[in-house]
C-alpha atoms as a PDB file:
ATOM      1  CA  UNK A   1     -35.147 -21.434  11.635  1.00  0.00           C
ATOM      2  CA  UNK A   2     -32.813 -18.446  11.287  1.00  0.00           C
ATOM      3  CA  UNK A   3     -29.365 -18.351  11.258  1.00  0.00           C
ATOM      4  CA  UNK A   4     -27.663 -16.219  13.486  1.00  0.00           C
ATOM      5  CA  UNK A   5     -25.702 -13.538  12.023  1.00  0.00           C
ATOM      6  CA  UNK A   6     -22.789 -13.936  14.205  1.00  0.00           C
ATOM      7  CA  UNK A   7     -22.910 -17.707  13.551  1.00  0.00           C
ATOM      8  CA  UNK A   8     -23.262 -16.953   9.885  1.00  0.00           C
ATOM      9  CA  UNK A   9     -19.690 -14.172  10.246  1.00  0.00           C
ATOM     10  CA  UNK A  10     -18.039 -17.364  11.843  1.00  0.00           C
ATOM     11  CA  UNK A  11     -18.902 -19.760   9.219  1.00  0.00           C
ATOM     12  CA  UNK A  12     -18.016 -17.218   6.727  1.00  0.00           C
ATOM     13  CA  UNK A  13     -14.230 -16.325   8.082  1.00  0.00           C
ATOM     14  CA  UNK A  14     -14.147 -20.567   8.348  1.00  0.00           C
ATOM     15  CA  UNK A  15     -14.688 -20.858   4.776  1.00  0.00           C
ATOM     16  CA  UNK A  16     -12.161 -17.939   3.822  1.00  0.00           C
ATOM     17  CA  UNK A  17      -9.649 -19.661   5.924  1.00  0.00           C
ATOM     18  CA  UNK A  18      -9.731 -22.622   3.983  1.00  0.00           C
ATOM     19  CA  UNK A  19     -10.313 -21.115   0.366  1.00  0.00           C
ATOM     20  CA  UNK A  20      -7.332 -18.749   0.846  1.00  0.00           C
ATOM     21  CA  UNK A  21      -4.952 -22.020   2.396  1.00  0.00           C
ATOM     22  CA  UNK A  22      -6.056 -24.024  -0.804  1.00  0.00           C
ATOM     23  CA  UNK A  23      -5.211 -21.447  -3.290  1.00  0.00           C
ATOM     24  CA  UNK A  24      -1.848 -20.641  -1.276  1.00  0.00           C
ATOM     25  CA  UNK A  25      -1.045 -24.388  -1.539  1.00  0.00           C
ATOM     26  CA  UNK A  26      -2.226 -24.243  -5.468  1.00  0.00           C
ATOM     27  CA  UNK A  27       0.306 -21.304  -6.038  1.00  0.00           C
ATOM     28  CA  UNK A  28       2.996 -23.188  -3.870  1.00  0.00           C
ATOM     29  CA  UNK A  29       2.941 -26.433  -6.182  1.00  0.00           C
ATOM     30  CA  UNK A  30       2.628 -23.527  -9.170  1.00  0.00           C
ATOM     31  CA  UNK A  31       6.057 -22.259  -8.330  1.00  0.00           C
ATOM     32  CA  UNK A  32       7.516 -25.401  -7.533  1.00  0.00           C
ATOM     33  CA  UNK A  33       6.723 -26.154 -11.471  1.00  0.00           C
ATOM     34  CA  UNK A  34       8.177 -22.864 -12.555  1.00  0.00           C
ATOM     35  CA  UNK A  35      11.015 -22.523 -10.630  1.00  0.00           C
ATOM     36  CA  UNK A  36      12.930 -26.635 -10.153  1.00  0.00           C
ATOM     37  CA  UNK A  37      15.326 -24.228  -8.729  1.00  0.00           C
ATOM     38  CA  UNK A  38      13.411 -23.258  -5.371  1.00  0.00           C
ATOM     39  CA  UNK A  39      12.950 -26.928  -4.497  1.00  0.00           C
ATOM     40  CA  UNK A  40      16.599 -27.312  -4.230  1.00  0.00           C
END
């Protein structure tokens, strides 16, 4: 079976999503350690 490419664009754009939100949250708690300061 082949996978559509349209399908494939849309489970593509998925993944990105949720690669880009976990390294946003992974720079988040990086700051937080950096700078006590921003907690606050």
């Amino acid at each position: 079976k082949k996978i559509r490419q349209s399908s494939l664009a849309v489970v593509e754009k998925i993944a990105g999503f949720i690669l880009s939100a976990i390294a946003i949250e992974m720079i988040a708690t990086g700051l937080r350690g950096l700078f006590p300061v921003l907690v606050a």
